[in-house]
Protein backbone atom coordinates (compact mmCIF):
# COMPACT_ATOMS: atom_id res chain seq x y z
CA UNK A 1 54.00 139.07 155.31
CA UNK A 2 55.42 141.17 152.37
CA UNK A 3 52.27 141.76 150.00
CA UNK A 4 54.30 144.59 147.33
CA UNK A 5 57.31 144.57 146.06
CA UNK A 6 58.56 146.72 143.40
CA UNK A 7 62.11 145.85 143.44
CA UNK A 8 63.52 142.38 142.70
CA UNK A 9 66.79 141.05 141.34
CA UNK A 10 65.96 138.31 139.12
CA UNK A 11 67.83 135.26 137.93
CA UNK A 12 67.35 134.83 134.31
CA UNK A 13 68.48 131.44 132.23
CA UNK A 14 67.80 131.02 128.96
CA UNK A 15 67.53 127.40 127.58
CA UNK A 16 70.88 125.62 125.98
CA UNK A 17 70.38 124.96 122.30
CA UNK A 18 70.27 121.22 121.24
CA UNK A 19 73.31 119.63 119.50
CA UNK A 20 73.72 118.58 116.35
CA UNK A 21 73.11 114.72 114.67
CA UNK A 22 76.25 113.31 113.02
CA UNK A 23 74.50 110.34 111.39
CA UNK A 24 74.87 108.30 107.94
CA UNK A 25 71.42 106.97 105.71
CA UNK A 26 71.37 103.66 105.32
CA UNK A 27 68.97 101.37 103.77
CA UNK A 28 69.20 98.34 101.97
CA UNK A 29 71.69 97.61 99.14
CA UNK A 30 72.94 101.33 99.86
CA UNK A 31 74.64 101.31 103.09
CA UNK A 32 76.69 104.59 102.61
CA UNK A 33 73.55 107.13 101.48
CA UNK A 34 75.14 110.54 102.69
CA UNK A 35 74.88 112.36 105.56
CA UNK A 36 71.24 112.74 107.22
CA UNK A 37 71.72 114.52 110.57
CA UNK A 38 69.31 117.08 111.49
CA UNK A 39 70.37 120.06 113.16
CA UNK A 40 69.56 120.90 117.19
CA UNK A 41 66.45 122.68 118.26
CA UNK A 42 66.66 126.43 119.58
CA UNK A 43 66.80 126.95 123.58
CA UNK A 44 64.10 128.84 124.70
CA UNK A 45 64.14 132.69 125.07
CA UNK A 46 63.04 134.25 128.58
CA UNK A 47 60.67 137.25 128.18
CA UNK A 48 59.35 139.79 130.26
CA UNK A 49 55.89 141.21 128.91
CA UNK A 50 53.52 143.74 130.23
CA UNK A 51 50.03 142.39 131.86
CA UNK A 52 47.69 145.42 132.94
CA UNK A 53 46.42 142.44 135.75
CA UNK A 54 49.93 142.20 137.72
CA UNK A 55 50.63 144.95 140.22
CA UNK A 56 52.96 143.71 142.03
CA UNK A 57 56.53 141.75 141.60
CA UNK A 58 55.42 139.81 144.09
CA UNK A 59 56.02 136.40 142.52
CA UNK A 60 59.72 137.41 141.46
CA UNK A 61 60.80 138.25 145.34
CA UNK A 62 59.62 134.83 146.16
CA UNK A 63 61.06 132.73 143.38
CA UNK A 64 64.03 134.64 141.69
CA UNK A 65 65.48 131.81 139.70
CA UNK A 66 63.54 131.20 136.26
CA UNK A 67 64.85 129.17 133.29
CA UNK A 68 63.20 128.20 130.23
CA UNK A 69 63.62 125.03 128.38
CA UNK A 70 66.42 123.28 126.05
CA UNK A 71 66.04 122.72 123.19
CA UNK A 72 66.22 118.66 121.38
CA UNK A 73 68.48 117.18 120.10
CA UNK A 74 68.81 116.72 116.11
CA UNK A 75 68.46 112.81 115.08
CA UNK A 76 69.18 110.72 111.83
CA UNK A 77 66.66 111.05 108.97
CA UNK A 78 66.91 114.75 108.39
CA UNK A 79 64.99 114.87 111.63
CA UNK A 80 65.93 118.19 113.59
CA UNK A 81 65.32 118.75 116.99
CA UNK A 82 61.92 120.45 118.75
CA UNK A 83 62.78 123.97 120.30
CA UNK A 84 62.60 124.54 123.60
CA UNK A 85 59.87 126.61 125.04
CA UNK A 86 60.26 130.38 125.88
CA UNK A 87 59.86 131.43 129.11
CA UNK A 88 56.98 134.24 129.61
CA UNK A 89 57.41 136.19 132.69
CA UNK A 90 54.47 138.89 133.30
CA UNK A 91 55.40 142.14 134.80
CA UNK A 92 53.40 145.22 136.06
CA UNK A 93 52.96 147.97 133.32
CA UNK A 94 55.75 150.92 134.11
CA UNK A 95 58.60 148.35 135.39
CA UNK A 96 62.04 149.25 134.37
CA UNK A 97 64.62 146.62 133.37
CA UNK A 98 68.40 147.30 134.63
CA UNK A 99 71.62 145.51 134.90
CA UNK A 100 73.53 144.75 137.93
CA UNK A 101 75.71 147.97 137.64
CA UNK A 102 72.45 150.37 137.14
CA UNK A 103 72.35 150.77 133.70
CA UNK A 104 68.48 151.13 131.80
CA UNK A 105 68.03 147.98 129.49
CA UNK A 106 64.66 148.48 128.98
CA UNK A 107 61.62 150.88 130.44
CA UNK A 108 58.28 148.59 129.56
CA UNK A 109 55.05 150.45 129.41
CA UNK A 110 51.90 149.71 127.46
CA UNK A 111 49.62 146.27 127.17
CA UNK A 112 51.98 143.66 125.93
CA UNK A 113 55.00 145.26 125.70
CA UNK A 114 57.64 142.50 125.75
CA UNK A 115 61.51 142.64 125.97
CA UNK A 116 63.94 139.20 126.12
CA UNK A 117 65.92 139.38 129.23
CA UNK A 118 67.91 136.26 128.37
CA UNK A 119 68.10 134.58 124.67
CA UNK A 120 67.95 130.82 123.94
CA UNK A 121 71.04 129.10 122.31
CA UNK A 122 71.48 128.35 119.12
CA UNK A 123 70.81 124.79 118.05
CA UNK A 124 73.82 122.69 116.29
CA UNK A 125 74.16 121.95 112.89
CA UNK A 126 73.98 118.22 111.93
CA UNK A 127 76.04 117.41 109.17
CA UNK A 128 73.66 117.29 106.49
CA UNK A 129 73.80 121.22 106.96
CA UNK A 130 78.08 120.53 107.00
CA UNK A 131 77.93 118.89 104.05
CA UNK A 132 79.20 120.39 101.13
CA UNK A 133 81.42 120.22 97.73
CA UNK A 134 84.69 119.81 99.29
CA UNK A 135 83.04 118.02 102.57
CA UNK A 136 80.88 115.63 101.24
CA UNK A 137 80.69 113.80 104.31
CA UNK A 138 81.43 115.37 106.99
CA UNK A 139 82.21 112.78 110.70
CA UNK A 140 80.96 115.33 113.07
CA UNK A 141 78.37 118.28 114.20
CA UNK A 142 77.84 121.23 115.82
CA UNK A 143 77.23 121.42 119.50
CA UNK A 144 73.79 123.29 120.57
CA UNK A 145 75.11 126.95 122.09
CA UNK A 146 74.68 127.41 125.96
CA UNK A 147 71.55 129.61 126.57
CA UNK A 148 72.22 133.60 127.71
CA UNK A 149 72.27 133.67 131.82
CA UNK A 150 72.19 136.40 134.08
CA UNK A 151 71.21 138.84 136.47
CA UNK A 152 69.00 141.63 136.19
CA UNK A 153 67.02 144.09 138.36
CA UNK A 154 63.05 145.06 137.59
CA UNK A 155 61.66 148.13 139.19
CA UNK A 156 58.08 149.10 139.39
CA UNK A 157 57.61 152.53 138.52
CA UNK A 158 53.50 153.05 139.45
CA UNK A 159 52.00 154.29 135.93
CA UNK A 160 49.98 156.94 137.66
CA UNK A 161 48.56 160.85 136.43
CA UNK A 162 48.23 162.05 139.95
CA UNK A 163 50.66 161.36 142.76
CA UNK A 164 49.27 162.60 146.19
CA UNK A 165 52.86 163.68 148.00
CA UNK A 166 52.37 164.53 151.72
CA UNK A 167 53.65 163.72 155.25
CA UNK A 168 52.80 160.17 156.99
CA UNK A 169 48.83 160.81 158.26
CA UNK A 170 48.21 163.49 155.96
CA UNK A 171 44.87 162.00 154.72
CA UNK A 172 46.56 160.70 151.83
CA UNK A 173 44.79 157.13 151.88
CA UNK A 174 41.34 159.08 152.59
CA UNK A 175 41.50 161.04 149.69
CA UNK A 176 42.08 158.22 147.08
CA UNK A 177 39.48 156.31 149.22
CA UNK A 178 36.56 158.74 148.08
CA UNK A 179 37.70 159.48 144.78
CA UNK A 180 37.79 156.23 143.93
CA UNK A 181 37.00 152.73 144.86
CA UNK A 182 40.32 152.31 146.03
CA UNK A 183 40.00 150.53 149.61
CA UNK A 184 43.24 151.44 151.66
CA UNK A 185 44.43 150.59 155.03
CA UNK A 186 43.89 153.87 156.96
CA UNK A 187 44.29 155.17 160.56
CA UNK A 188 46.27 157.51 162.52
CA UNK A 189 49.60 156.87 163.31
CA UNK A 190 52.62 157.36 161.11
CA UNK A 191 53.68 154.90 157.93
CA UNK A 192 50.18 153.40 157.53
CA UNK A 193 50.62 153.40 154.43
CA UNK A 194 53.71 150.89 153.16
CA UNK A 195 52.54 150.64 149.93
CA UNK A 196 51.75 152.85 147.19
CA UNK A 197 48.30 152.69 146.46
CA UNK A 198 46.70 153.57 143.41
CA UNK A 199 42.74 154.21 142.51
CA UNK A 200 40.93 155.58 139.29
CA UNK A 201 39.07 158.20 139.05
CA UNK A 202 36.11 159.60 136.59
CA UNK A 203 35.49 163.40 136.27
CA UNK A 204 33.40 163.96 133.14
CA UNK A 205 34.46 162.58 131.00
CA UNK A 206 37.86 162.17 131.70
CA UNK A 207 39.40 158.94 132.83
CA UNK A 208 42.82 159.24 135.34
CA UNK A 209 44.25 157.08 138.25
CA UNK A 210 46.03 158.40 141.04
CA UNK A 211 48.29 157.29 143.12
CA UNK A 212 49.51 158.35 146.90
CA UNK A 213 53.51 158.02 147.87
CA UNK A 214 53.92 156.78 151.51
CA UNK A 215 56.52 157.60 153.76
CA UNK A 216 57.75 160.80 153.26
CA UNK A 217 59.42 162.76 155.76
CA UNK A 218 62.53 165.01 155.99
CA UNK A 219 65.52 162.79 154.71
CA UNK A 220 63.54 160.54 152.38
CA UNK A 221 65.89 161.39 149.39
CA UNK A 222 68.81 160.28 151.53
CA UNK A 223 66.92 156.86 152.35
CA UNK A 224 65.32 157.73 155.52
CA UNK A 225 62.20 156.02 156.45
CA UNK A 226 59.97 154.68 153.54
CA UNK A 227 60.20 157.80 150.97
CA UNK A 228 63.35 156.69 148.82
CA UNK A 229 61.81 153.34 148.04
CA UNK A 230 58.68 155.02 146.98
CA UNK A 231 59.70 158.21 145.69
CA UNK A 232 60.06 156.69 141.78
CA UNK A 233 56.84 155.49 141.82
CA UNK A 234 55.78 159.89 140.93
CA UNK A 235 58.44 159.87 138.17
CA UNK A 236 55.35 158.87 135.50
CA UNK A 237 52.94 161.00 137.25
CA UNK A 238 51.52 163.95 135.00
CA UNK A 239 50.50 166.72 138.44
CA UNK A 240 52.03 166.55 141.87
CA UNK A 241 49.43 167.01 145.17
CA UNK A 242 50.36 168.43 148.12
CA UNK A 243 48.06 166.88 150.77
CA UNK A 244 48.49 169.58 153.55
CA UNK A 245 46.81 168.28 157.15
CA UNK A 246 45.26 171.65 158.58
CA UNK A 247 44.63 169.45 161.55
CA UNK A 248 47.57 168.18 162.76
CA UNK A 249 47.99 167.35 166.30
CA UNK A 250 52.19 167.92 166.83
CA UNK A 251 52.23 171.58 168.02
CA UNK A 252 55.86 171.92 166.48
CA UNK A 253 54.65 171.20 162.67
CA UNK A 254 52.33 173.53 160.18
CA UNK A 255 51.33 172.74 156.63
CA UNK A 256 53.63 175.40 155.31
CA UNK A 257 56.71 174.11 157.10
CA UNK A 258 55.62 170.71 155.79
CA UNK A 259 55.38 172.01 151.83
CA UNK A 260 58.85 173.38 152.19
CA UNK A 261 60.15 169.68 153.71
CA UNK A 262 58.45 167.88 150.84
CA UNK A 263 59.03 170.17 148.01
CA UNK A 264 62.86 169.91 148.83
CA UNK A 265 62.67 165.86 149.11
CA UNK A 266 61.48 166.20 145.64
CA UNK A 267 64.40 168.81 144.31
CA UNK A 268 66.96 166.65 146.04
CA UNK A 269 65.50 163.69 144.21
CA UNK A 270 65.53 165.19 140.75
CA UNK A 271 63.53 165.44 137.61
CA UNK A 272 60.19 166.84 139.17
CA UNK A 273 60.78 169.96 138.58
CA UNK A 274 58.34 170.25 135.36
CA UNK A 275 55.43 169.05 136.97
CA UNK A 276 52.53 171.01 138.04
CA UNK A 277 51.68 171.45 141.38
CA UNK A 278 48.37 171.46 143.36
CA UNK A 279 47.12 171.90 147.23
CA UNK A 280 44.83 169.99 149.03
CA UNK A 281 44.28 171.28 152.40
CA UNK A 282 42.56 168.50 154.04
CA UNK A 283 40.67 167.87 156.84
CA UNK A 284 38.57 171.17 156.68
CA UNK A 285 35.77 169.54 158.57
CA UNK A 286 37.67 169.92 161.73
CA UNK A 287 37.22 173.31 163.06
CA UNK A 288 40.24 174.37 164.18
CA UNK A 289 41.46 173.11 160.38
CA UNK A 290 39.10 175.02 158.65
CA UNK A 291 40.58 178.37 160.56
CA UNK A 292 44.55 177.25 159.99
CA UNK A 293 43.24 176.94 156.20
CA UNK A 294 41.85 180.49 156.02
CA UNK A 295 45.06 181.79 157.82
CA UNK A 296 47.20 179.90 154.96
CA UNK A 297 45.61 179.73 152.01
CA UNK A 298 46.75 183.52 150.92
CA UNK A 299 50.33 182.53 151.41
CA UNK A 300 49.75 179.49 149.31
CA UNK A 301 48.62 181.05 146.57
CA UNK A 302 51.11 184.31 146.85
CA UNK A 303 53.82 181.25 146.03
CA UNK A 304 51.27 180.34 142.91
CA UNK A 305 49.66 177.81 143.99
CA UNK A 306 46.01 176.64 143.16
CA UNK A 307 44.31 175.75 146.45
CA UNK A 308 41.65 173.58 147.28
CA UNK A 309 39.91 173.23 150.78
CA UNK A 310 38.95 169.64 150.74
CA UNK A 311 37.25 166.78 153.49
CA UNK A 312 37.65 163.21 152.97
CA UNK A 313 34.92 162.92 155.72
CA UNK A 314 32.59 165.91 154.36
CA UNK A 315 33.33 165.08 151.12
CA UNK A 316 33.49 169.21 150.99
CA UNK A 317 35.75 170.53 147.71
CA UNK A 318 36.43 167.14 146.20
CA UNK A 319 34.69 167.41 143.28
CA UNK A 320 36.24 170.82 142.29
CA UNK A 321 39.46 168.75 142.68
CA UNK A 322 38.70 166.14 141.16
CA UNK A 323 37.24 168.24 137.63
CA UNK A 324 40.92 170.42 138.32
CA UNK A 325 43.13 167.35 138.04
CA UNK A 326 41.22 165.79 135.20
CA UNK A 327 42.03 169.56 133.23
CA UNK A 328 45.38 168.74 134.22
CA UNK A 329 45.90 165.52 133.15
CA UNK A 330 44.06 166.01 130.20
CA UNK A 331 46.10 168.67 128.62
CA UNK A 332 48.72 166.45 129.34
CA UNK A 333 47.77 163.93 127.50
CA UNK A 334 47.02 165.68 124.51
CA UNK A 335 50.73 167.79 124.84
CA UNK A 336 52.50 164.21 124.92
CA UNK A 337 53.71 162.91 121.71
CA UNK A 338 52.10 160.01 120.02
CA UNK A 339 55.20 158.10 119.94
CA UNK A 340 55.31 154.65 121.91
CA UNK A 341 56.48 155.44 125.25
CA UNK A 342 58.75 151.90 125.67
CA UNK A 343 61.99 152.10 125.64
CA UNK A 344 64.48 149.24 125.11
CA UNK A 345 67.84 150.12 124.65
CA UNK A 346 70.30 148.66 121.68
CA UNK A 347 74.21 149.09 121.55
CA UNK A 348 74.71 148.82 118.15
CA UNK A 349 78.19 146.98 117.46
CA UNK A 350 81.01 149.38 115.89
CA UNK A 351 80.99 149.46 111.97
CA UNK A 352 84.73 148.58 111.29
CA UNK A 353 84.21 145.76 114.65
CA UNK A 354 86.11 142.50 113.11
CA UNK A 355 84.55 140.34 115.62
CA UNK A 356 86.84 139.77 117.69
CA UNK A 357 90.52 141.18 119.30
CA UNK A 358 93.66 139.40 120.34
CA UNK A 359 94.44 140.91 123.76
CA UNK A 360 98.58 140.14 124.71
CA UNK A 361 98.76 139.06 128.22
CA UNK A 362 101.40 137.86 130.22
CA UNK A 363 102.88 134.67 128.79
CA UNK A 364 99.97 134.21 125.86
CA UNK A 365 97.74 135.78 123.47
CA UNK A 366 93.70 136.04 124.24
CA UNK A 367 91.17 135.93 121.66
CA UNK A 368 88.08 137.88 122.66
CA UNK A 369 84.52 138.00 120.05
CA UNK A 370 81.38 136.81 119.87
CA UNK A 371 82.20 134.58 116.41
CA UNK A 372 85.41 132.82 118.29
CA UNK A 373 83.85 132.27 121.57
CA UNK A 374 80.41 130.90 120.29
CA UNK A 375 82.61 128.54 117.78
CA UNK A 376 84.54 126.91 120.50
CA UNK A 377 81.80 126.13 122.42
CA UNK A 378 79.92 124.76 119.77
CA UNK A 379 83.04 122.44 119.01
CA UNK A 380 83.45 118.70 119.98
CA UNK A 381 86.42 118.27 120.93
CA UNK A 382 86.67 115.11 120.95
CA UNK A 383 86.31 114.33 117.48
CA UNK A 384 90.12 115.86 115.30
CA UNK A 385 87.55 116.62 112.32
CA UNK A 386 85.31 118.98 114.09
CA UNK A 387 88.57 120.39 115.51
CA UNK A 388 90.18 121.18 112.02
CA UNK A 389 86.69 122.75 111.06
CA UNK A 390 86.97 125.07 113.94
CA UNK A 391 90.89 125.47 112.76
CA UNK A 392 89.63 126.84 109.21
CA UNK A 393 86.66 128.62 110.35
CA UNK A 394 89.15 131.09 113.11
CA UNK A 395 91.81 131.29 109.59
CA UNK A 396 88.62 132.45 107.39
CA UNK A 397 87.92 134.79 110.23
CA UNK A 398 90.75 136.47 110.16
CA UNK A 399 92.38 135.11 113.79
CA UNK A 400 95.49 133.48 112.17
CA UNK A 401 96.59 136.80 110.52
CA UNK A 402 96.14 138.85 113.71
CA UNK A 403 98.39 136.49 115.77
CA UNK A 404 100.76 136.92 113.87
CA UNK A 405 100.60 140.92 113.15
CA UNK A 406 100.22 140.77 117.78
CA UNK A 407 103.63 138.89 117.46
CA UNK A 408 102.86 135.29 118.52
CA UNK A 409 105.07 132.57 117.19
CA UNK A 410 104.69 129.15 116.67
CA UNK A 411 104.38 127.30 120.06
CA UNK A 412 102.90 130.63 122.01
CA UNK A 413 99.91 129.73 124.14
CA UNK A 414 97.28 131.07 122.72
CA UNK A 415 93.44 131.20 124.98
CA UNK A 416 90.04 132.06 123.19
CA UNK A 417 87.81 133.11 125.41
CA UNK A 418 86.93 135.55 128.47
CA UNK A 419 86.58 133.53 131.23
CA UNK A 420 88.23 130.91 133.16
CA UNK A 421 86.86 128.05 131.09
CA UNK A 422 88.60 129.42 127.78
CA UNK A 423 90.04 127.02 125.57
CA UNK A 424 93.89 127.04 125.76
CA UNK A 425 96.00 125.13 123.21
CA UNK A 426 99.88 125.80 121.36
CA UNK A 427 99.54 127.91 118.28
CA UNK A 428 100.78 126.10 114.80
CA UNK A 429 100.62 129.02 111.98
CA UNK A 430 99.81 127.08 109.10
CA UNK A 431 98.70 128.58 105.35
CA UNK A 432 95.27 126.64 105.94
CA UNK A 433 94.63 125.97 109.16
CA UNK A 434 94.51 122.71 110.38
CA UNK A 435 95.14 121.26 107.02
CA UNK A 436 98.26 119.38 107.99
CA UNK A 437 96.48 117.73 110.94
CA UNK A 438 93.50 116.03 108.66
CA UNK A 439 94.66 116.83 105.13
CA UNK A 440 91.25 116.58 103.03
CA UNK A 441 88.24 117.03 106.36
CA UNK A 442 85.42 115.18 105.67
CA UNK A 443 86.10 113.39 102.21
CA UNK A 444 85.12 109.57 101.84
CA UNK A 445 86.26 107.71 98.97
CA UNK A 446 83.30 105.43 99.60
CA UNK A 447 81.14 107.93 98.12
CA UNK A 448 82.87 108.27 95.10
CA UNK A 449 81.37 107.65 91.40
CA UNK A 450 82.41 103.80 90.82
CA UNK A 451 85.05 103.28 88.13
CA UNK A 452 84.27 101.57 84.84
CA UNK A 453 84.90 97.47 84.93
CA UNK A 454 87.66 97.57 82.54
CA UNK A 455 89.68 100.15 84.77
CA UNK A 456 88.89 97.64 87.55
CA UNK A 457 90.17 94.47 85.92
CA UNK A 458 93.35 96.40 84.68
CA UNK A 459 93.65 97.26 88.38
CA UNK A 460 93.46 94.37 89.43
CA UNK A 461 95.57 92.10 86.64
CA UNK A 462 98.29 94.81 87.52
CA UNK A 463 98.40 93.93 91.35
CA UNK A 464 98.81 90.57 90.81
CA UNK A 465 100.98 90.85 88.38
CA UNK A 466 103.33 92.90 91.04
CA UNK A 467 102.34 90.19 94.03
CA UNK A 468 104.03 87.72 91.48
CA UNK A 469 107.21 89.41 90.64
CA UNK A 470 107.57 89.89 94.48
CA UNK A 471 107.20 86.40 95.07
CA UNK A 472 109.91 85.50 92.57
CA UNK A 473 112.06 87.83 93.42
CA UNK A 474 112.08 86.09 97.42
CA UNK A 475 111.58 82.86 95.92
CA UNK A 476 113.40 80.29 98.37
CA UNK A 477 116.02 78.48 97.23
């Protein structure tokens, strides 16, 4: 049964946003009070954020589809709707956020670093927000937006000082087993070890956790056996550990051979290549690996490296290891900026970006932009009113002018929208955009100021006095 995971594709849906209330205050001896529709509630936002108590994206591998909550709709009475509730999604500290095609959306690290992976919808607007000087009561409302959904992959990158790099049954899992209260899985065959393992140690006072890599073996960087699903899991790591087994029972391998595999695993990998290096020789307390470590050590530190002769059984040379790394990581930590190390990456939108572009295609015109696309499918279109307000809202924009500099003429299909379920309709160029359709949107001469009585009677004495000059005129004979 799979008990880590640091790589899952997750299915993200934010909440839809709650449409608009077209409604009319009434109350007694005032039928006609104006236009009290509250607006929609907001859908909720999902949100990754960092919890120092998850390890693992367990969870995510065995339920990838999360969606947060709509919000309400808006009712009569000025009442607007309740926003839906955001989706909070813990992930381990160091996890990385992509996109399907590989590209970095956000790299979380730190207690309660957060980042929205999918954004609620905006509620609609009732039309007590529509109403205004020229549409004093407006029939209609907004729709509540459609909620951001997606795809997108997390991976764990272990948020580790010290990675212990070595060949399977190495002594790997030992070593963090001593220096700290780590509790591994450990015995003597190859690939033990199927999950990175991580334990903290205390050296003075100096605080660090380390972290071993399982799994690698000639051709890890090219996927073979565990080592490329592992190998990122060193890319936080301050200093590098060779764990070198002086005691190896295959006659045809020897710790310096097995440096010269793993140090080329790590070139072929990439961006390692500033990191300090250390070597444990390990397993000292075996005789014959105490003599193989006399015979080697001079050639390990001819190539500059510092070597320590160490015994997870013994216990021999692990504190002067232990007090090395913490130097290391310690003058790390005080070389590394103070800046927050989270990144989240923004694509700022192009200064002279209109909003949108018409796109000719074969046989019609396509508008593509955020403004046009979120506007159509906030329209009900059903109800001509909220139509023409979508027709003058597109002419304010600017669409109506761009046609017709692209070359469309009246008649030319004309789609808004990316996708397949793009609104298509015939283009009508008018000087005000659907003002021939509904003349003046959203005017009620029932909430006009009452004329004075004398106007009325004259009003009225004048139609009858026209009803009676038609009825002579067809008198019957």
């Amino acid at each position: 049964m799979t008990t880590f995971v640091d790589r899952v594709e997750l299915h993200v849906a934010a909440g839809n946003g709650g449409h608009g209330c077209a409604s009319v205050h009434r109350e007694k001896f005032k039928p006609l009070g104006g236009p009290d529709g509250g607006n929609g509630g907001r859908g909720g936002d999902v949100i990754l954020v960092v919890d120092q108590s998850v390890t693992t994206l367990l969870d995510y591998h065995h339920s990838p589809h999360r969606k947060a909550t709509n919000g309400k709709p808006g009712e009569g009475g000025n009442r607007s709707g309740k926003d839906g509730t955001d989706l909070v999604l813990p992930v381990p500290d160091g996890t990385v956020v992509l996109d399907k095609q590989g590209n970095v959306l956000a790299d979380l690290v730190g207690q309660g670093t957060t980042f929205v992976a999918a954004q609620g919808g905006r509620g609609g607007l009732g039309n007590a927000a529509l109403a205004s000087a020229r549409r004093k009561a407006p029939g209609f409302a907004l729709l509540g937006e459609p909620g951001q959904a997606g795809d997108v992959v997390l991976e764990l990158k272990t948020v580790a000082d010290v990675a212990l790099v070595g060949y399977p049954s190495a002594g790997k899992s030992s070593l963090i087993s001593v220096l700290s209260a780590a509790k591994p899985k450990i015995a003597d065959y190859p690939f033990t070890t199927l999950v990175p393992n991580l334990g903290v140690v205390t050296a003075g006072s100096t605080v660090y956790t380390i972290a071993d890599v399982p799994g690698l073996i000639p051709g890890a960087s090219q996927g073979k056996g565990l080592g490329l699903e592992f190998l990122r899991h060193v890319e936080r790591c301050s200093v590098l550990v060779h764990v070198l087994d002086t005691a190896a029972l295959e006659s045809e391998r020897d710790p310096l051979t097995d440096l010269d595999v793993i140090e080329a695993e790590l070139a072929q990998y990439g961006g390692l290549e500033d990191r300090p290096r250390l070597v444990a020789l390990n397993k000292v307390d075996v005789p014959d690996g105490q003599d193989l470590a006399d015979m080697i050590r001079p050639d390990l530190e001819a190539r500059g490296y510092q070597v320590f002769e160490v015994s997870a059984v013994s216990r021999h040379g692990l504190k002067e290891l232990s007090f090395a790394l913490a130097k290391i990581v310690a003058d790390a930590r005080a070389a590394k900026p103070k800046e927050e190390a989270t990144r989240i990456v923004i694509r700022p939108k192009a200064v002279d970006d209109a909003g949108f572009r018409i796109v000719v295609e074969e046989g019609f015109y396509r508008v593509v932009g955020e403004k046009p696309e979120r506007w159509v499918r906030q329209t009900d279109f059903n109800n001509d009113e909220a139509v023409g307000y979508l027709a003058d809202r597109l002419a304010r924009l600017g669409v109506e002018e761009e046609l017709v500099k692209a070359g469309a003429r009246a008649g030319d299909e004309v789609v808004i929208g990316a996708t397949d379920d793009a609104v298509v309709f015939d283009w009508e160029p008018t000087v005000t955009a659907g003002a021939e359709m509904l003349g003046r949107r959203g005017e009620d001469h029932r909430f006009e100021a009452p004329r004075p009585a004398a106007q009325r009677r004259r009003e009225r004495d004048a139609a009858r006095d026209d009803a009676e000059a038609e009825y002579d005129t067809f008198k019957p004979f």
